[in-house]
C-alpha atoms as a PDB file:
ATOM      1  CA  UNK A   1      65.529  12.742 -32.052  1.00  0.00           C
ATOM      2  CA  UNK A   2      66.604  11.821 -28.684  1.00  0.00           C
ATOM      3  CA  UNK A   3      67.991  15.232 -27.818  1.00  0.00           C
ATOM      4  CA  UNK A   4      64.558  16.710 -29.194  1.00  0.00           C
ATOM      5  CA  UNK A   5      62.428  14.178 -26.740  1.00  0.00           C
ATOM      6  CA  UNK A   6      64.730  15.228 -23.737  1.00  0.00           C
ATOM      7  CA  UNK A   7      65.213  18.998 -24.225  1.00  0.00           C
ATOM      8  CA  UNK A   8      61.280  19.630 -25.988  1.00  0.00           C
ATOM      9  CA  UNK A   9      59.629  16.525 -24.556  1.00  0.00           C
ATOM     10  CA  UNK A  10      60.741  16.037 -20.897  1.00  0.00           C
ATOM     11  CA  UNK A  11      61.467  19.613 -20.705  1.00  0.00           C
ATOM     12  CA  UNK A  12      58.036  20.898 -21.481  1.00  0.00           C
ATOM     13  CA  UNK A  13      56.889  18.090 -18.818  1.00  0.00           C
ATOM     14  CA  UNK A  14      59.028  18.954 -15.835  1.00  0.00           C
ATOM     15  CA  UNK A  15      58.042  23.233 -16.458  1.00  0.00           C
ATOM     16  CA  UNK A  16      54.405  22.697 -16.112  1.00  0.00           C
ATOM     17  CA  UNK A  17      54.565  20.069 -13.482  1.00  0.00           C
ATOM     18  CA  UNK A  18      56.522  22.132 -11.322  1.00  0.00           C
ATOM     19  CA  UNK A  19      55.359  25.588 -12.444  1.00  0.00           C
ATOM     20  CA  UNK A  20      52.237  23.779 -11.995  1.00  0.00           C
ATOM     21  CA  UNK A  21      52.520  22.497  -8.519  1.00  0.00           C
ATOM     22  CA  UNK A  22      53.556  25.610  -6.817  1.00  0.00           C
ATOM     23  CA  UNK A  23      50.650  27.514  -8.392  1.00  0.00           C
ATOM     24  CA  UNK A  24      47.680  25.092  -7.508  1.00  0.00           C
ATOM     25  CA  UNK A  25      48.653  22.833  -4.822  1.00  0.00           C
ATOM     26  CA  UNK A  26      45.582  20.951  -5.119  1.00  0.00           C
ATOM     27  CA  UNK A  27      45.785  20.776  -9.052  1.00  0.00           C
ATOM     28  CA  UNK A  28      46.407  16.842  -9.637  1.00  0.00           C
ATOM     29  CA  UNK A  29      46.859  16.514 -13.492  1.00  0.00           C
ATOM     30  CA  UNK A  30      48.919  18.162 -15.985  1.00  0.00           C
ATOM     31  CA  UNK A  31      45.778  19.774 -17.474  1.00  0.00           C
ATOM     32  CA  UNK A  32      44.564  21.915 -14.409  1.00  0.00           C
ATOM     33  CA  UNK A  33      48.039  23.545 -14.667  1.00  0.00           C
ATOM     34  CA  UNK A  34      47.970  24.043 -18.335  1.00  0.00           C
ATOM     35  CA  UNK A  35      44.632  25.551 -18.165  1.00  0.00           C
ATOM     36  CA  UNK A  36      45.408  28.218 -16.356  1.00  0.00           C
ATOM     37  CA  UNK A  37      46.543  30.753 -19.239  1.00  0.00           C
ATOM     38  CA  UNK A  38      49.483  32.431 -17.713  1.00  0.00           C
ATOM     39  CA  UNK A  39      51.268  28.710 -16.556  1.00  0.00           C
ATOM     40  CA  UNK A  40      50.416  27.428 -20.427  1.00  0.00           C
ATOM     41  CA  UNK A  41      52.380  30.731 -21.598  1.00  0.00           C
ATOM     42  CA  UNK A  42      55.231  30.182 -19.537  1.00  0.00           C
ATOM     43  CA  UNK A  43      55.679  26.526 -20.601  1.00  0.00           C
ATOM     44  CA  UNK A  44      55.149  27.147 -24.061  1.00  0.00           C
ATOM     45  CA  UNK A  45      58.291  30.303 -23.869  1.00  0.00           C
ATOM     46  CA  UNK A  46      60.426  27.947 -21.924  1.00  0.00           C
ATOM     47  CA  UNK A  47      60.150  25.165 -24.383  1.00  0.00           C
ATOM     48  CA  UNK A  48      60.507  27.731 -27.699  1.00  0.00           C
ATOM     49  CA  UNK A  49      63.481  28.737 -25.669  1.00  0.00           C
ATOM     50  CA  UNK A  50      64.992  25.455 -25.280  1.00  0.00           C
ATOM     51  CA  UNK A  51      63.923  24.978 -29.031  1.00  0.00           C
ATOM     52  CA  UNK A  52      66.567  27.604 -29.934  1.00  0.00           C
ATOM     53  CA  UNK A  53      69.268  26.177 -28.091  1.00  0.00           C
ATOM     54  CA  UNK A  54      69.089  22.890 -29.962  1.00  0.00           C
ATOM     55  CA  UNK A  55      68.970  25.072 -33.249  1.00  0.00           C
ATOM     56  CA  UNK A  56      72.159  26.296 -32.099  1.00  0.00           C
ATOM     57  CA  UNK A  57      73.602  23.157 -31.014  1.00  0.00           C
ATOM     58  CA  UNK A  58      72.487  21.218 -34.089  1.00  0.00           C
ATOM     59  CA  UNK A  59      72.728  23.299 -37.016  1.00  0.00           C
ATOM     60  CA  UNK A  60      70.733  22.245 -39.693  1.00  0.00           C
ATOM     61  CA  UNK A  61      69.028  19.326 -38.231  1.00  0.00           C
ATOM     62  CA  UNK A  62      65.846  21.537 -36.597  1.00  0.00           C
ATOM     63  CA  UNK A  63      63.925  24.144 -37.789  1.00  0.00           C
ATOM     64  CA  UNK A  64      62.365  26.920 -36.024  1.00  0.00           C
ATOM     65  CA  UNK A  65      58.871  26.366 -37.621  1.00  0.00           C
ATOM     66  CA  UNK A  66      59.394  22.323 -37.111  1.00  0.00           C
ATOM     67  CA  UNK A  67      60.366  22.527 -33.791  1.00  0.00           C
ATOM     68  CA  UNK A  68      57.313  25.214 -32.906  1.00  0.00           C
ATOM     69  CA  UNK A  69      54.853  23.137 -34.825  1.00  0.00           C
ATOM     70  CA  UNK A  70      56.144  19.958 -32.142  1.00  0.00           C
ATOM     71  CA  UNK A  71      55.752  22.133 -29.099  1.00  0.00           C
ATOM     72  CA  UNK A  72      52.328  23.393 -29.853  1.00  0.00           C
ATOM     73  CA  UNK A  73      51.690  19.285 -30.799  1.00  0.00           C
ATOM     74  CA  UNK A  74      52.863  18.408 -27.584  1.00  0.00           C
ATOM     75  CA  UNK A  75      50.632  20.940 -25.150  1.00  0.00           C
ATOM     76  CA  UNK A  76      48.228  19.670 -27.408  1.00  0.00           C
ATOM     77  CA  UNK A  77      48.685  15.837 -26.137  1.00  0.00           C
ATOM     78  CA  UNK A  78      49.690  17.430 -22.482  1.00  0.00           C
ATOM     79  CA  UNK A  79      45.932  18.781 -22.184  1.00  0.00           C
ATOM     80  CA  UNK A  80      44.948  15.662 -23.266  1.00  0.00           C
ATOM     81  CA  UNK A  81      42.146  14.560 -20.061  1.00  0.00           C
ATOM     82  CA  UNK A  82      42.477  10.843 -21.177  1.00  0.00           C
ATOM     83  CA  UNK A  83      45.859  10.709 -20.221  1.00  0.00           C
ATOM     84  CA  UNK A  84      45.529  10.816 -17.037  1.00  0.00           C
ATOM     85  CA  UNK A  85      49.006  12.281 -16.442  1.00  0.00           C
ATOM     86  CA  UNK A  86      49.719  13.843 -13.183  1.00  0.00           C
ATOM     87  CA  UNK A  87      51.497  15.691 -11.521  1.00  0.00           C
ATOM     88  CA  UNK A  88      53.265  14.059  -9.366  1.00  0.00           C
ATOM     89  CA  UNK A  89      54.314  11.195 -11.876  1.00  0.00           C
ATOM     90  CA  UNK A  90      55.607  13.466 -14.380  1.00  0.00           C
ATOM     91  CA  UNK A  91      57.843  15.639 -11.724  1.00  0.00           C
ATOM     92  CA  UNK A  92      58.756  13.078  -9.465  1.00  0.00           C
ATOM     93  CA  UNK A  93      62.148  11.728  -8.851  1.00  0.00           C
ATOM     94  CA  UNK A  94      64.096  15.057  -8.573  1.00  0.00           C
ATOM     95  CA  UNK A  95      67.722  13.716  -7.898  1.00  0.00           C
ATOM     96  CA  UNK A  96      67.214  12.267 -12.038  1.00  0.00           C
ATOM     97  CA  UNK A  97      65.497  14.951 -13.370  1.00  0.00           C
ATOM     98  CA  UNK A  98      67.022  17.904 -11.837  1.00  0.00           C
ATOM     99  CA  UNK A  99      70.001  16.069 -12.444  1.00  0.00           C
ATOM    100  CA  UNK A 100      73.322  17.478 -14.631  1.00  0.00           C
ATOM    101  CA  UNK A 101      72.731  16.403 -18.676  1.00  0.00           C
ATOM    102  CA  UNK A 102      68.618  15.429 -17.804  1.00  0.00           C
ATOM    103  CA  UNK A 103      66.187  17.957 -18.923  1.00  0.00           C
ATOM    104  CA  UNK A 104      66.485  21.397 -17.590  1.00  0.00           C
ATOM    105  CA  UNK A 105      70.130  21.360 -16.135  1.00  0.00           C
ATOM    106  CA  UNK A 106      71.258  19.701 -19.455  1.00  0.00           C
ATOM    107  CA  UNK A 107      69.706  22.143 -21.571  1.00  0.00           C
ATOM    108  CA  UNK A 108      70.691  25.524 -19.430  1.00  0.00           C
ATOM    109  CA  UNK A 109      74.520  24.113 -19.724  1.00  0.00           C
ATOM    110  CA  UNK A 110      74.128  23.577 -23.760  1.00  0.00           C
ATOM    111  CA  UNK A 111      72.600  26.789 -23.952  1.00  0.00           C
ATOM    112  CA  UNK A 112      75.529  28.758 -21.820  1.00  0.00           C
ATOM    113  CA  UNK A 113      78.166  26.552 -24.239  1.00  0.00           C
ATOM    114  CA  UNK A 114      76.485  28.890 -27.462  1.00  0.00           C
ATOM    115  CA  UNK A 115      76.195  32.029 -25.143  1.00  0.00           C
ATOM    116  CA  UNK A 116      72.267  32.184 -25.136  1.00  0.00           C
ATOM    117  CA  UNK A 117      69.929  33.102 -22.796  1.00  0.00           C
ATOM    118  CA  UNK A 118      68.290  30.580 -20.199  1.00  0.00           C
ATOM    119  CA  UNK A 119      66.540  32.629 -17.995  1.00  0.00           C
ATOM    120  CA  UNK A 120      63.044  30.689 -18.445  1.00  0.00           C
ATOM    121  CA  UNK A 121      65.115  27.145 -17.868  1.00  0.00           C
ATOM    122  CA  UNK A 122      66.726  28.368 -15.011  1.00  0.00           C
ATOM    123  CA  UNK A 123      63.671  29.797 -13.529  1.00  0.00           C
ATOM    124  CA  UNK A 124      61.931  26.573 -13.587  1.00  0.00           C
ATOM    125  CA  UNK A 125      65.094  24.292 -12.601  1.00  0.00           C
ATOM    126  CA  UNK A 126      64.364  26.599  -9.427  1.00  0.00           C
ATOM    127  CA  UNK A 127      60.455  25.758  -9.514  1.00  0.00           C
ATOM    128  CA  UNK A 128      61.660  22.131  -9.586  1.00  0.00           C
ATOM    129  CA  UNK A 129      63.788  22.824  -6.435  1.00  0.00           C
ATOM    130  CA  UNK A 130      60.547  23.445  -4.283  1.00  0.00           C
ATOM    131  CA  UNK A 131      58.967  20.123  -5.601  1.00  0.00           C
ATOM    132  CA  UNK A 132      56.759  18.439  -2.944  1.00  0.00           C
ATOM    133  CA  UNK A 133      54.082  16.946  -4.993  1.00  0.00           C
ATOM    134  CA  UNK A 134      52.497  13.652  -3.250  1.00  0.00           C
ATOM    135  CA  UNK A 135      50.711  10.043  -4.738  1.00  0.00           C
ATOM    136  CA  UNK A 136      46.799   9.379  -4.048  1.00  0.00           C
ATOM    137  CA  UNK A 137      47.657   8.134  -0.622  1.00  0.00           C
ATOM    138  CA  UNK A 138      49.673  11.291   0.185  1.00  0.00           C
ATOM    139  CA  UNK A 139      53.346  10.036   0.080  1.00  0.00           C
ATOM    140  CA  UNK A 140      56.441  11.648  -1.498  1.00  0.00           C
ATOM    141  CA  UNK A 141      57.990   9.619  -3.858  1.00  0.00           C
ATOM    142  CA  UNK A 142      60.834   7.955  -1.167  1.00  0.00           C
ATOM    143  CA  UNK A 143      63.885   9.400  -3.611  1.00  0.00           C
ATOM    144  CA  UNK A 144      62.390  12.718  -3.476  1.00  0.00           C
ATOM    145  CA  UNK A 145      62.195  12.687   0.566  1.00  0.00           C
ATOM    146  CA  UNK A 146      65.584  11.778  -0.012  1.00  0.00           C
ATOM    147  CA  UNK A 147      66.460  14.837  -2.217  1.00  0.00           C
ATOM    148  CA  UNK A 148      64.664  16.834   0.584  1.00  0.00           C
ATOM    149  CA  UNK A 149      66.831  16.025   3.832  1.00  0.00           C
ATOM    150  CA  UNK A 150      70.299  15.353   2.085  1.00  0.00           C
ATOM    151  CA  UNK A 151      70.349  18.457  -0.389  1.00  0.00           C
ATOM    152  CA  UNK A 152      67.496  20.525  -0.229  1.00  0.00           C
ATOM    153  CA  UNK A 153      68.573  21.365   3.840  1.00  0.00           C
ATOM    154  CA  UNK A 154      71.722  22.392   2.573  1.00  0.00           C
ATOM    155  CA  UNK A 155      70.390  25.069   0.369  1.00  0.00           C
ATOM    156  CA  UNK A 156      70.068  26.432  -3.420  1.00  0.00           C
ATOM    157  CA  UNK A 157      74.149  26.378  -4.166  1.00  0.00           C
ATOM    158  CA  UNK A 158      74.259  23.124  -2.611  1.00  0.00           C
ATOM    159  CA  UNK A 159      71.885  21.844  -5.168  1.00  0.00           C
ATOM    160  CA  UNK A 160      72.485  23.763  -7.930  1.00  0.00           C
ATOM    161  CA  UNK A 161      76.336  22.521  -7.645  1.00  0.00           C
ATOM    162  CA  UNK A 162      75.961  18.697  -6.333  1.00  0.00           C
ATOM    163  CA  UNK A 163      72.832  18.051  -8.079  1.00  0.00           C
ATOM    164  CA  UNK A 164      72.543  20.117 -11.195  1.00  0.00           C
ATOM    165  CA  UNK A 165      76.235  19.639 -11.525  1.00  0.00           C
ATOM    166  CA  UNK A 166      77.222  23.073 -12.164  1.00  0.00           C
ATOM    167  CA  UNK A 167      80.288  24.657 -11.351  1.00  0.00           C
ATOM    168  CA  UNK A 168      80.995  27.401  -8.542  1.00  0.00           C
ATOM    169  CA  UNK A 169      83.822  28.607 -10.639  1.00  0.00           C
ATOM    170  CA  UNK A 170      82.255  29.043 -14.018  1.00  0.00           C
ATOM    171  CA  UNK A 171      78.421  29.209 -13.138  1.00  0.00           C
ATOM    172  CA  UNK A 172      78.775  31.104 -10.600  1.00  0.00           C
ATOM    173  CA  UNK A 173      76.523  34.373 -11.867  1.00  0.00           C
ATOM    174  CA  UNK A 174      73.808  31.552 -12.816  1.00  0.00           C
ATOM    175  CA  UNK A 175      74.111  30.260  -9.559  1.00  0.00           C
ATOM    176  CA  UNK A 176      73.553  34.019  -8.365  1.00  0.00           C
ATOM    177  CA  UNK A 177      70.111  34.590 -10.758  1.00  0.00           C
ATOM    178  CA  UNK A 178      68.682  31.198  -9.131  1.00  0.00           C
ATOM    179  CA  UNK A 179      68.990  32.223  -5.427  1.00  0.00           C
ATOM    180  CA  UNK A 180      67.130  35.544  -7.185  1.00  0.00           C
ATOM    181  CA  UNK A 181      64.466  33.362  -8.413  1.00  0.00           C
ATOM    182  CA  UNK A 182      64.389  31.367  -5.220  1.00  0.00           C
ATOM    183  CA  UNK A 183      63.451  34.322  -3.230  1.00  0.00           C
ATOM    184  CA  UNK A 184      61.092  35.555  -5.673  1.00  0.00           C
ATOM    185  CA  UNK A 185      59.278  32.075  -6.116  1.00  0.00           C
ATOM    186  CA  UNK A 186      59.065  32.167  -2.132  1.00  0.00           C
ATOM    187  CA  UNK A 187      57.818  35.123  -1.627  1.00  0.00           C
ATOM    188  CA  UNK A 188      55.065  34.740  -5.011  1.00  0.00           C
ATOM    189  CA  UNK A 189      53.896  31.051  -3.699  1.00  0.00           C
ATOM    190  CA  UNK A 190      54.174  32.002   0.680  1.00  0.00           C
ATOM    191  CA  UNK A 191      57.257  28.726   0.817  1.00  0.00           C
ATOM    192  CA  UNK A 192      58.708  29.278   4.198  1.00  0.00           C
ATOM    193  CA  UNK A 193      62.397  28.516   4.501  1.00  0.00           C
END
């Protein structure tokens, strides 16, 4: 159940918080973001895809109709108003949860492992690279301004490699799709830099 809270759980978390953020700067909870129809969507194709990988990884022990019935539970809870959850909570600390086994990087790597596609994971791993959400008082979490001036500065492959932990050598065509999405995600949401 562990692997199911991390790569269903925490995984459908971190895409709509940081889908979320660069879509609606202003939005402040996890339910503006899943509101809008096209952000709920995405999160809900990421997380069915991440749903397959764990198939595939643990044969036997998930089912596709248990693990959609979960996901459709869970944007259920995430729209829930009375949690209060937002978005900077849930997508803060980037140098854990961008990090090499947590959600997203963890599950892209056990998907490439079974050959299967991760082009919704990677896409928003790279969402979570442009990550800037701040508290009521309008602070950055002070590990995330860290994250910002001692990898971010040194670019995607810098990340992607010394925070994501993946490999120059045998990543390197993933490595290649995320500066693709980096560009596009810049150009969609007007990031400079």
């Amino acid at each position: 159940m562990g692997r199911r809270k991390l790569f269903i759980h925490n995984l459908g978390h971190a895409v709509i918080t940081y889908l979320g953020h660069l879509y609606g700067r202003k939005f402040i909870y996890l339910y503006e973001a899943l509101a809008v129809q096209k952000l709920y969507d995405q999160t809900r194709e990421t997380m069915v895809q991440s749903a397959g990988i764990l198939m595939k990884e643990y044969p036997g022990e998930f089912t596709g109709k248990d693990l959609g019935n979960h996901i459709d539970d869970l944007l259920k809870r995430f729209m829930n108003k009375a949690l209060g959850d937002t978005i900077y909570r849930v997508g803060r600390d980037l140098l854990r949860k961008l990090g090499p086994e947590d959600r997203l990087a963890g599950a892209i790597k056990m998907g490439l492992v079974h050959n299967m596609n991760v082009d919704k994971i990677l896409y928003a791993l790279v969402c979570g690279l442009y990550f800037r959400a701040v508290d009521e008082s309008g602070d950055m979490f002070e590990r995330d301004i860290e994250y910002v001036e001692k990898y971010f500065k040194k670019g995607i492959e810098y990340i992607l490699v010394n925070v994501c932990g993946f490999s120059k050598e045998k990543h390197m065509d993933k490595i290649w799709k995320c500066k693709e999405y980096s560009e596009e995600i810049k150009a969609l949401y007007k990031i400079k830099g």
